[in-house]
PDB file of N, CA and C in Angstrom:
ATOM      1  N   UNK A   1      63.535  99.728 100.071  1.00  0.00           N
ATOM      2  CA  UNK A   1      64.605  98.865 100.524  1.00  0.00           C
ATOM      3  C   UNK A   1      64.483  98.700 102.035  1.00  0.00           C
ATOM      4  N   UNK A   2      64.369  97.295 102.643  1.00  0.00           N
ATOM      5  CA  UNK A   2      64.628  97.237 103.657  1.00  0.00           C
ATOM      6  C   UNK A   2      66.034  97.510 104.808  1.00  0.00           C
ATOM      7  N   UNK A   3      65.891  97.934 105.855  1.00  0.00           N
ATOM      8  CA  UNK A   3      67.392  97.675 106.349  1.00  0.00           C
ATOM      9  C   UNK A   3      67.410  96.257 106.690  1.00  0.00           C
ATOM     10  N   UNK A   4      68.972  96.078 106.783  1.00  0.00           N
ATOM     11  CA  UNK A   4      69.463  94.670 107.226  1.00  0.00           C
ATOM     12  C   UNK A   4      69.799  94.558 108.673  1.00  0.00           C
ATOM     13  N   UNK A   5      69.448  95.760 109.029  1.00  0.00           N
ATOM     14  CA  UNK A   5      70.241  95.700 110.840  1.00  0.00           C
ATOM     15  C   UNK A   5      69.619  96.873 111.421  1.00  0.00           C
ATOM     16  N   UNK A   6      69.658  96.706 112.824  1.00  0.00           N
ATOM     17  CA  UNK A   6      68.572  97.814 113.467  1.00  0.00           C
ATOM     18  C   UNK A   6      69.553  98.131 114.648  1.00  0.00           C
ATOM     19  N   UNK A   7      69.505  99.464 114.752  1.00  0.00           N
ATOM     20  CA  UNK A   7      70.171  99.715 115.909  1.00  0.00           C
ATOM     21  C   UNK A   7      69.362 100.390 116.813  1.00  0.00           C
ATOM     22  N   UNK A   8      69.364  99.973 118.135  1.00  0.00           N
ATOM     23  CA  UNK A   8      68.546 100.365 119.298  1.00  0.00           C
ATOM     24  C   UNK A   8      68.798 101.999 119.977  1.00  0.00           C
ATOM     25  N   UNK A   9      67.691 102.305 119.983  1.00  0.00           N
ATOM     26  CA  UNK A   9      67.424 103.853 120.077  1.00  0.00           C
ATOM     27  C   UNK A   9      68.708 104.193 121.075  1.00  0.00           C
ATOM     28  N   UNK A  10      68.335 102.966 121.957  1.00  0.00           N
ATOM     29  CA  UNK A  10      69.513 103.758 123.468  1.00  0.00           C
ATOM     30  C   UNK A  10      70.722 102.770 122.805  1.00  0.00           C
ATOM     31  N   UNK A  11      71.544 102.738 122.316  1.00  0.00           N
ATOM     32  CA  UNK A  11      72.335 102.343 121.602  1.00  0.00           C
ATOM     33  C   UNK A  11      73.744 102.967 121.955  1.00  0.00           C
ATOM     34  N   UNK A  12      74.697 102.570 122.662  1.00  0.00           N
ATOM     35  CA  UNK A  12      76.157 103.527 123.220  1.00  0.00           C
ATOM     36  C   UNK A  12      77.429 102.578 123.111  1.00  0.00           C
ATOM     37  N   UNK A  13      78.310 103.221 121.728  1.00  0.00           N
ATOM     38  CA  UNK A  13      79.116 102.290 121.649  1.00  0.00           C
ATOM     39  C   UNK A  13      80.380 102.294 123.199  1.00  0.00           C
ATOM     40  N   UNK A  14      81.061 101.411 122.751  1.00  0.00           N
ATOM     41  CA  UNK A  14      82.038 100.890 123.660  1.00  0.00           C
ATOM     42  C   UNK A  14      83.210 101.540 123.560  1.00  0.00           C
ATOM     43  N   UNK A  15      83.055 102.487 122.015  1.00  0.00           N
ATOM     44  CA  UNK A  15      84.794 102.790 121.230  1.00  0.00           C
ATOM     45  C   UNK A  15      84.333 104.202 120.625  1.00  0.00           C
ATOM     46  N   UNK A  16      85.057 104.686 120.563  1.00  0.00           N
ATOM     47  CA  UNK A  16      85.254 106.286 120.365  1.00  0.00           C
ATOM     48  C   UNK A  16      85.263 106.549 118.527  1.00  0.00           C
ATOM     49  N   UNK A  17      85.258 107.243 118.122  1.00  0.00           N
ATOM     50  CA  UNK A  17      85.716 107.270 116.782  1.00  0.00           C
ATOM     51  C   UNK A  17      87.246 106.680 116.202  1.00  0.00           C
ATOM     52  N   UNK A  18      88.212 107.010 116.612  1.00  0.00           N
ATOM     53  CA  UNK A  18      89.352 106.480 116.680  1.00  0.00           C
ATOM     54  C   UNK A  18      89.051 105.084 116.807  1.00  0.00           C
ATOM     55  N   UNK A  19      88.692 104.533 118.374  1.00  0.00           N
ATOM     56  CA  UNK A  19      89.189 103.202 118.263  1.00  0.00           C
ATOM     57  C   UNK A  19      88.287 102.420 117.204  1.00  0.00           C
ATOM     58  N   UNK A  20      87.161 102.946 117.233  1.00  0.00           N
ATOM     59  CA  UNK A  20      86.215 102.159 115.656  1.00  0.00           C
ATOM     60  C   UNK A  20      86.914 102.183 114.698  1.00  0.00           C
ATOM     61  N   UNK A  21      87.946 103.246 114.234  1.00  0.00           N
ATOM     62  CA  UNK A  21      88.619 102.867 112.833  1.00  0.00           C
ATOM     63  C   UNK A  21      89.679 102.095 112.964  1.00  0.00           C
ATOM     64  N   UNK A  22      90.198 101.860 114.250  1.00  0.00           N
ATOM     65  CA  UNK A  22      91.676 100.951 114.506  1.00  0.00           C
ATOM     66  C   UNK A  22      90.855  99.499 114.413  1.00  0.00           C
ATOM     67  N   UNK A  23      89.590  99.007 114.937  1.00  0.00           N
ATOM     68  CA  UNK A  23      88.863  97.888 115.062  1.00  0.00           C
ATOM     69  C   UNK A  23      88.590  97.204 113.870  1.00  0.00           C
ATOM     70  N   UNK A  24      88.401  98.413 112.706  1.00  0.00           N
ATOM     71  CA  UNK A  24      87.919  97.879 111.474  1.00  0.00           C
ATOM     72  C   UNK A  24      89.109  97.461 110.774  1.00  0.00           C
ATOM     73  N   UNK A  25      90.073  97.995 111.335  1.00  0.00           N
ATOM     74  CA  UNK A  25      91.135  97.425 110.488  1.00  0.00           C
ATOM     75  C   UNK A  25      91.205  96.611 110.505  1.00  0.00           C
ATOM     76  N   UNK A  26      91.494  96.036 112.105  1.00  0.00           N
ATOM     77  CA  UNK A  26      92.088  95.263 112.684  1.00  0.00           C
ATOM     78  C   UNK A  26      91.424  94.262 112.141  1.00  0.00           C
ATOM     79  N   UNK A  27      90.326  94.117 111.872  1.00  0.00           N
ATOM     80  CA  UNK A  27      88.898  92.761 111.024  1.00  0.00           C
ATOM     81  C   UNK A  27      89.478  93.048 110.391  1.00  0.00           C
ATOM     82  N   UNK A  28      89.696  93.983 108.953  1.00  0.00           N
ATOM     83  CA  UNK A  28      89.932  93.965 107.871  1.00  0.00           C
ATOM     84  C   UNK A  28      91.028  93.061 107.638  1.00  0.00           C
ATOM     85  N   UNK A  29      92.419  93.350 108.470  1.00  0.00           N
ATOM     86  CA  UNK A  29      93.704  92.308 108.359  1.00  0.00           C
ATOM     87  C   UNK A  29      93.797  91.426 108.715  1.00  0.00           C
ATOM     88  N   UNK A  30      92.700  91.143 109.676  1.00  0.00           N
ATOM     89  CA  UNK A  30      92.632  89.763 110.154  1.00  0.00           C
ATOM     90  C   UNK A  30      91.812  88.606 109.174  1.00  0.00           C
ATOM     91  N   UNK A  31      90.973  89.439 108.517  1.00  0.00           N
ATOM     92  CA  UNK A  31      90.370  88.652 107.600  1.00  0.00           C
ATOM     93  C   UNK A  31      91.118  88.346 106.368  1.00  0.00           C
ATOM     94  N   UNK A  32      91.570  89.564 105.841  1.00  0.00           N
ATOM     95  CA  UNK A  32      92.614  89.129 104.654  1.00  0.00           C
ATOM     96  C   UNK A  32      94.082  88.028 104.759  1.00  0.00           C
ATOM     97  N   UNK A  33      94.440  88.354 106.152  1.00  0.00           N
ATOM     98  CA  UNK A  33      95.470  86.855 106.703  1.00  0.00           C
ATOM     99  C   UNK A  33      95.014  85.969 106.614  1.00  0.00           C
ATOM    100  N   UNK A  34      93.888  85.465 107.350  1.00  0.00           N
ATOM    101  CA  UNK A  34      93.317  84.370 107.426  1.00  0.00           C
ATOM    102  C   UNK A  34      92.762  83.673 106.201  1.00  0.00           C
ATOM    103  N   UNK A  35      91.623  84.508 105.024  1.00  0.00           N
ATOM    104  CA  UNK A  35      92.048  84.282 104.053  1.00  0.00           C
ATOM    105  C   UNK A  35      93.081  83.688 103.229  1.00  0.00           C
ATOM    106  N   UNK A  36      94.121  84.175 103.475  1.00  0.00           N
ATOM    107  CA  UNK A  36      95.337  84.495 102.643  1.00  0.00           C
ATOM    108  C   UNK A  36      95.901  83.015 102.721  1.00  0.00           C
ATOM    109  N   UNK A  37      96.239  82.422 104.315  1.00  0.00           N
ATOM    110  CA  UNK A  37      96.253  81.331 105.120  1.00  0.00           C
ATOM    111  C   UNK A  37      95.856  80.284 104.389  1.00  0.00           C
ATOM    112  N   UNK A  38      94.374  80.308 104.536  1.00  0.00           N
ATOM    113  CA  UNK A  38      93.606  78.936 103.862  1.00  0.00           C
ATOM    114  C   UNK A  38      93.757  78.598 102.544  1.00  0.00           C
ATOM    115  N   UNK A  39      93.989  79.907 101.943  1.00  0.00           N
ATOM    116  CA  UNK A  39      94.218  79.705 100.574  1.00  0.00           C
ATOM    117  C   UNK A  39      95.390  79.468  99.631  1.00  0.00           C
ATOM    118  N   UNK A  40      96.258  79.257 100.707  1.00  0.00           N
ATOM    119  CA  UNK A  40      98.212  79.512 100.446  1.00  0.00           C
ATOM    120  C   UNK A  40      98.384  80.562  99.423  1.00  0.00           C
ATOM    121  N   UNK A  41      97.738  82.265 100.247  1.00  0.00           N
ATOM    122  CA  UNK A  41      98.034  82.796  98.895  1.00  0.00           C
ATOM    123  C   UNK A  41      99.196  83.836  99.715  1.00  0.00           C
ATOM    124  N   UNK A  42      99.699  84.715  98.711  1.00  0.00           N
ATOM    125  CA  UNK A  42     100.964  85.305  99.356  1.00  0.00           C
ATOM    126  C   UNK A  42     100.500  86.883  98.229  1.00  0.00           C
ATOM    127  N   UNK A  43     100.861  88.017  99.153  1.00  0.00           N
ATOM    128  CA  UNK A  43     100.126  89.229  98.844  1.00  0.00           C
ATOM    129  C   UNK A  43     101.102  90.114  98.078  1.00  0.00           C
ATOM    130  N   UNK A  44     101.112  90.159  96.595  1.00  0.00           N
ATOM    131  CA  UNK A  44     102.437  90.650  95.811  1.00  0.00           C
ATOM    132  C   UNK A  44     102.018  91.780  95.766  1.00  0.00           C
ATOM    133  N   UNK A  45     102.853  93.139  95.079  1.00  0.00           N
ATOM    134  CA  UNK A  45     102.466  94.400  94.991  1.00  0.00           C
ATOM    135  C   UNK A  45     102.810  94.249  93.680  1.00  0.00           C
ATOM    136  N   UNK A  46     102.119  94.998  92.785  1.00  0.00           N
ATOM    137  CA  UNK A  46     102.212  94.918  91.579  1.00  0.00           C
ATOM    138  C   UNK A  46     102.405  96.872  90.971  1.00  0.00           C
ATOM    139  N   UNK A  47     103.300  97.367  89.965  1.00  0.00           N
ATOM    140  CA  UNK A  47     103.915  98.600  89.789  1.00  0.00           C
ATOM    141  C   UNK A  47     102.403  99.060  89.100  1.00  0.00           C
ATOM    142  N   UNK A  48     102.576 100.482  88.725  1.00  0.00           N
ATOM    143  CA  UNK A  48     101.130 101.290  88.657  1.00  0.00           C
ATOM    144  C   UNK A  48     101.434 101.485  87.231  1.00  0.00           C
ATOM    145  N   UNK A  49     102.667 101.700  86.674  1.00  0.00           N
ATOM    146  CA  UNK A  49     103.316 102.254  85.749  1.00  0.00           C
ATOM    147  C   UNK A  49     103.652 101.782  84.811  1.00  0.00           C
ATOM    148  N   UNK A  50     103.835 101.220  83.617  1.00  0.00           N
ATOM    149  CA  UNK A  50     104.800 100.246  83.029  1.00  0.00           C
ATOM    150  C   UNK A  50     105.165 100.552  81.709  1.00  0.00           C
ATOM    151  N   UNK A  51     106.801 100.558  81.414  1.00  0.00           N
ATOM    152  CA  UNK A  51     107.055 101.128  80.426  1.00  0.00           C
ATOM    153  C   UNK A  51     106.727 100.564  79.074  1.00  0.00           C
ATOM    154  N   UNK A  52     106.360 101.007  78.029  1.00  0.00           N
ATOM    155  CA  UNK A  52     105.727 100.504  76.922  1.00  0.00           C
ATOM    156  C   UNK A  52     106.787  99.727  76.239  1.00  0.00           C
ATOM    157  N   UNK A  53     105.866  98.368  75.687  1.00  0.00           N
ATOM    158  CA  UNK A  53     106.910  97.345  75.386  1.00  0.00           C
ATOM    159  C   UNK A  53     107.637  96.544  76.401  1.00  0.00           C
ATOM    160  N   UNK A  54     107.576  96.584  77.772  1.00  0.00           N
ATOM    161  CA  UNK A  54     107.923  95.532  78.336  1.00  0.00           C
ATOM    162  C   UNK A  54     107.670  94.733  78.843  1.00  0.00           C
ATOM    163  N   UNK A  55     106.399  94.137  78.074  1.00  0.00           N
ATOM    164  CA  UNK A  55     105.622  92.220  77.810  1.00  0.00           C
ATOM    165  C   UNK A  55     105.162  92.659  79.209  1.00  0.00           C
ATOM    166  N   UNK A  56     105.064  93.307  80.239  1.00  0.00           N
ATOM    167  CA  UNK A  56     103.877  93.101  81.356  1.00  0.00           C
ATOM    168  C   UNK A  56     102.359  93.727  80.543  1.00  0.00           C
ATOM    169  N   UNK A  57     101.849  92.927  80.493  1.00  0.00           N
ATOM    170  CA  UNK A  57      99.986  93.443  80.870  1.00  0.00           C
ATOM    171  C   UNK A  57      99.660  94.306  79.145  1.00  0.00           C
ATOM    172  N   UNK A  58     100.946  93.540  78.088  1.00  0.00           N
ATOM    173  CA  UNK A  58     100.808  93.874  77.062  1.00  0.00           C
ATOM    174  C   UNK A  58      99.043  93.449  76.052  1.00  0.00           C
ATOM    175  N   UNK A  59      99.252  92.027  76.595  1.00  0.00           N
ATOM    176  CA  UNK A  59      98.111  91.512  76.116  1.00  0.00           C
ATOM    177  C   UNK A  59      96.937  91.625  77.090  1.00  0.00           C
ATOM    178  N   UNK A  60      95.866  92.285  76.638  1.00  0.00           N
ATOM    179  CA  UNK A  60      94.626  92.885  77.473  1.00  0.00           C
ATOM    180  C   UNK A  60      93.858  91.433  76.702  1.00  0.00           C
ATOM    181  N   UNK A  61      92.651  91.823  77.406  1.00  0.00           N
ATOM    182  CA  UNK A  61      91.685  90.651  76.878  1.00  0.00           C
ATOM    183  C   UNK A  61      91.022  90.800  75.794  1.00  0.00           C
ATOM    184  N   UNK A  62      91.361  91.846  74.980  1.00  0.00           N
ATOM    185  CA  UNK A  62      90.140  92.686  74.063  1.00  0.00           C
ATOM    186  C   UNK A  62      89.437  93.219  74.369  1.00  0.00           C
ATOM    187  N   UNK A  63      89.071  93.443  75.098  1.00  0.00           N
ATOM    188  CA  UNK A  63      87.712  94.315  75.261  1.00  0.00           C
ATOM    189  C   UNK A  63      88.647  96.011  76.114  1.00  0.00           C
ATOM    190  N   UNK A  64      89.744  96.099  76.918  1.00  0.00           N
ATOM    191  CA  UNK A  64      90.382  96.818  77.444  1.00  0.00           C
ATOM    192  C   UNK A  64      91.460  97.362  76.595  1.00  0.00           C
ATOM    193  N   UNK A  65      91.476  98.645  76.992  1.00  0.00           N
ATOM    194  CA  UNK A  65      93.056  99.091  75.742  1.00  0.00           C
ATOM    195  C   UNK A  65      93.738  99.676  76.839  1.00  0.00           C
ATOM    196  N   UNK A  66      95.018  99.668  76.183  1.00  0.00           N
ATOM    197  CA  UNK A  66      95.996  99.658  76.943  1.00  0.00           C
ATOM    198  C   UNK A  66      95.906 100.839  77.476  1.00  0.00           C
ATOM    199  N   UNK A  67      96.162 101.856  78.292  1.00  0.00           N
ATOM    200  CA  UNK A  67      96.337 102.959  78.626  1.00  0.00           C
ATOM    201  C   UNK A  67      97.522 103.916  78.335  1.00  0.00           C
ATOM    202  N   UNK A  68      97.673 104.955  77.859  1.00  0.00           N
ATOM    203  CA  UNK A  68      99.046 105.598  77.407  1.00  0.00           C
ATOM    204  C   UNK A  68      99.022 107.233  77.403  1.00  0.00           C
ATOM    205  N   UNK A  69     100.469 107.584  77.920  1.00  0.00           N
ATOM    206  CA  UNK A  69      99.935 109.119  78.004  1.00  0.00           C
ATOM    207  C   UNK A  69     101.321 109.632  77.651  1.00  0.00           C
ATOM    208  N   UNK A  70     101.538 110.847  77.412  1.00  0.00           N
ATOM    209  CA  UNK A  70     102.803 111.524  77.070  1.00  0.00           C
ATOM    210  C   UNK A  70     103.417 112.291  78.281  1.00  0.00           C
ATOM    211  N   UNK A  71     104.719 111.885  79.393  1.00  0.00           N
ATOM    212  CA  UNK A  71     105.095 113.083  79.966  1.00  0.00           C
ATOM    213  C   UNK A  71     104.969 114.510  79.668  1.00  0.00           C
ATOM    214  N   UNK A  72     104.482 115.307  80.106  1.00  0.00           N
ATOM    215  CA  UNK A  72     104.912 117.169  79.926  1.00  0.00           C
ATOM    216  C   UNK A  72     106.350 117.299  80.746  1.00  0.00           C
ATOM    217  N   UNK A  73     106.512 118.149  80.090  1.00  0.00           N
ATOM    218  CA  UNK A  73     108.009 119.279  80.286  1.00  0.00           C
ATOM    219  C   UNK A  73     107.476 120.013  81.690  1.00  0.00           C
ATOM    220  N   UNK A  74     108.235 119.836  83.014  1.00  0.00           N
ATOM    221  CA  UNK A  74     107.593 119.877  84.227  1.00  0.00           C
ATOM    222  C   UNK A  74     108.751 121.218  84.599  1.00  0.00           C
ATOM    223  N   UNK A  75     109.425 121.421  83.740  1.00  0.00           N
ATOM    224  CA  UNK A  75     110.249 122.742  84.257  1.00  0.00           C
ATOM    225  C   UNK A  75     109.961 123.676  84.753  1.00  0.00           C
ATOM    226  N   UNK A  76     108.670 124.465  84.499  1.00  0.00           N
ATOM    227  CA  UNK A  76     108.371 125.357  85.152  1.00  0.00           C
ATOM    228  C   UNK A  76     106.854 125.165  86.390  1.00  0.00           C
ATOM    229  N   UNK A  77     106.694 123.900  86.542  1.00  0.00           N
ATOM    230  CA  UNK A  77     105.599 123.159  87.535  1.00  0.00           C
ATOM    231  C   UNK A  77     105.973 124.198  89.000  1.00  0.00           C
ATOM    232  N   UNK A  78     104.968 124.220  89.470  1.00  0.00           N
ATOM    233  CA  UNK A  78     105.077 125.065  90.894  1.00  0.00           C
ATOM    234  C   UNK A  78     105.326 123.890  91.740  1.00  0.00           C
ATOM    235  N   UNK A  79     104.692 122.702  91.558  1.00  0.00           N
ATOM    236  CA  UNK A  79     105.296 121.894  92.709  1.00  0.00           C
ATOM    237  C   UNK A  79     106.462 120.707  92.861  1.00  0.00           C
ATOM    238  N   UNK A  80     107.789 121.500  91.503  1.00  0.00           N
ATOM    239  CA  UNK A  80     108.839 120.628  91.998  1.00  0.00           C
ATOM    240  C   UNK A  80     109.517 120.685  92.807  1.00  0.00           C
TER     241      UNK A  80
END
Protein backbone atom coordinates (compact mmCIF):
# COMPACT_ATOMS: atom_id res chain seq x y z
CA UNK A 1 0.00 0.00 0.00
CA UNK A 2 1.12 3.23 -0.86
CA UNK A 3 0.93 6.33 1.47
CA UNK A 4 -1.27 9.18 0.40
CA UNK A 5 0.71 11.96 2.17
CA UNK A 6 4.28 12.47 3.23
CA UNK A 7 5.37 14.26 6.02
CA UNK A 8 8.74 16.04 6.04
CA UNK A 9 11.43 14.70 8.27
CA UNK A 10 11.89 18.32 9.87
CA UNK A 11 8.25 18.58 10.15
CA UNK A 12 7.00 20.92 13.56
CA UNK A 13 3.50 21.39 14.09
CA UNK A 14 2.04 24.81 14.96
CA UNK A 15 -0.51 23.15 17.77
CA UNK A 16 0.12 21.12 20.71
CA UNK A 17 -1.86 18.00 21.29
CA UNK A 18 -4.80 19.74 22.78
CA UNK A 19 -5.13 22.37 20.28
CA UNK A 20 -5.00 19.52 17.35
CA UNK A 21 -8.02 17.92 18.94
CA UNK A 22 -9.99 21.34 19.43
CA UNK A 23 -8.98 21.97 15.41
CA UNK A 24 -10.40 18.70 14.37
CA UNK A 25 -13.41 19.42 15.76
CA UNK A 26 -13.71 22.51 14.89
CA UNK A 27 -13.48 20.96 10.79
CA UNK A 28 -15.53 18.33 11.94
CA UNK A 29 -18.58 20.97 12.89
CA UNK A 30 -17.85 23.08 10.47
CA UNK A 31 -18.21 20.59 7.92
CA UNK A 32 -21.29 18.93 9.22
CA UNK A 33 -23.05 22.72 9.35
CA UNK A 34 -22.16 23.51 6.20
CA UNK A 35 -23.26 20.32 4.93
CA UNK A 36 -26.29 20.43 6.84
CA UNK A 37 -26.82 24.17 5.19
CA UNK A 38 -26.69 23.12 1.55
CA UNK A 39 -28.70 20.39 2.08
CA UNK A 40 -31.66 21.99 4.26
CA UNK A 41 -31.06 19.25 6.57
CA UNK A 42 -31.80 19.72 10.35
CA UNK A 43 -29.87 17.27 12.92
CA UNK A 44 -32.65 15.15 15.01
CA UNK A 45 -31.58 12.87 17.91
CA UNK A 46 -33.17 9.80 17.71
CA UNK A 47 -33.86 7.46 21.41
CA UNK A 48 -31.44 4.25 21.77
CA UNK A 49 -34.26 2.38 23.43
CA UNK A 50 -37.71 1.67 22.33
CA UNK A 51 -40.43 0.11 24.01
CA UNK A 52 -41.79 -2.98 22.26
CA UNK A 53 -44.82 -2.36 20.23
CA UNK A 54 -44.58 1.21 19.77
CA UNK A 55 -44.66 1.29 15.71
CA UNK A 56 -41.01 3.05 15.86
CA UNK A 57 -38.43 0.93 13.79
CA UNK A 58 -41.03 -1.99 14.10
CA UNK A 59 -40.67 -2.82 10.51
CA UNK A 60 -36.87 -3.74 9.74
CA UNK A 61 -36.09 -4.44 6.15
CA UNK A 62 -35.79 -8.22 6.49
CA UNK A 63 -32.71 -8.95 6.53
CA UNK A 64 -32.28 -7.19 10.39
CA UNK A 65 -34.19 -8.46 13.54
CA UNK A 66 -35.31 -6.55 15.88
CA UNK A 67 -33.20 -6.49 18.94
CA UNK A 68 -34.70 -7.51 22.48
CA UNK A 69 -33.51 -8.20 25.89
CA UNK A 70 -35.06 -8.83 29.37
CA UNK A 71 -34.34 -6.25 32.35
CA UNK A 72 -32.53 -8.13 35.49
CA UNK A 73 -33.61 -7.50 39.05
CA UNK A 74 -30.78 -4.76 39.81
CA UNK A 75 -31.43 -4.90 43.66
CA UNK A 76 -28.51 -6.08 44.77
CA UNK A 77 -26.10 -4.33 41.71
CA UNK A 78 -23.00 -2.67 43.37
CA UNK A 79 -23.42 0.25 41.21
CA UNK A 80 -26.84 1.67 42.19
Amino acid sequence: MTKSFIIPQVYQSGLNIIQTEKAIKQIKDFFEKSLADALNLIRVSAPILLKSGSGINDNLNGVERIVSFHARDVQHSKWK
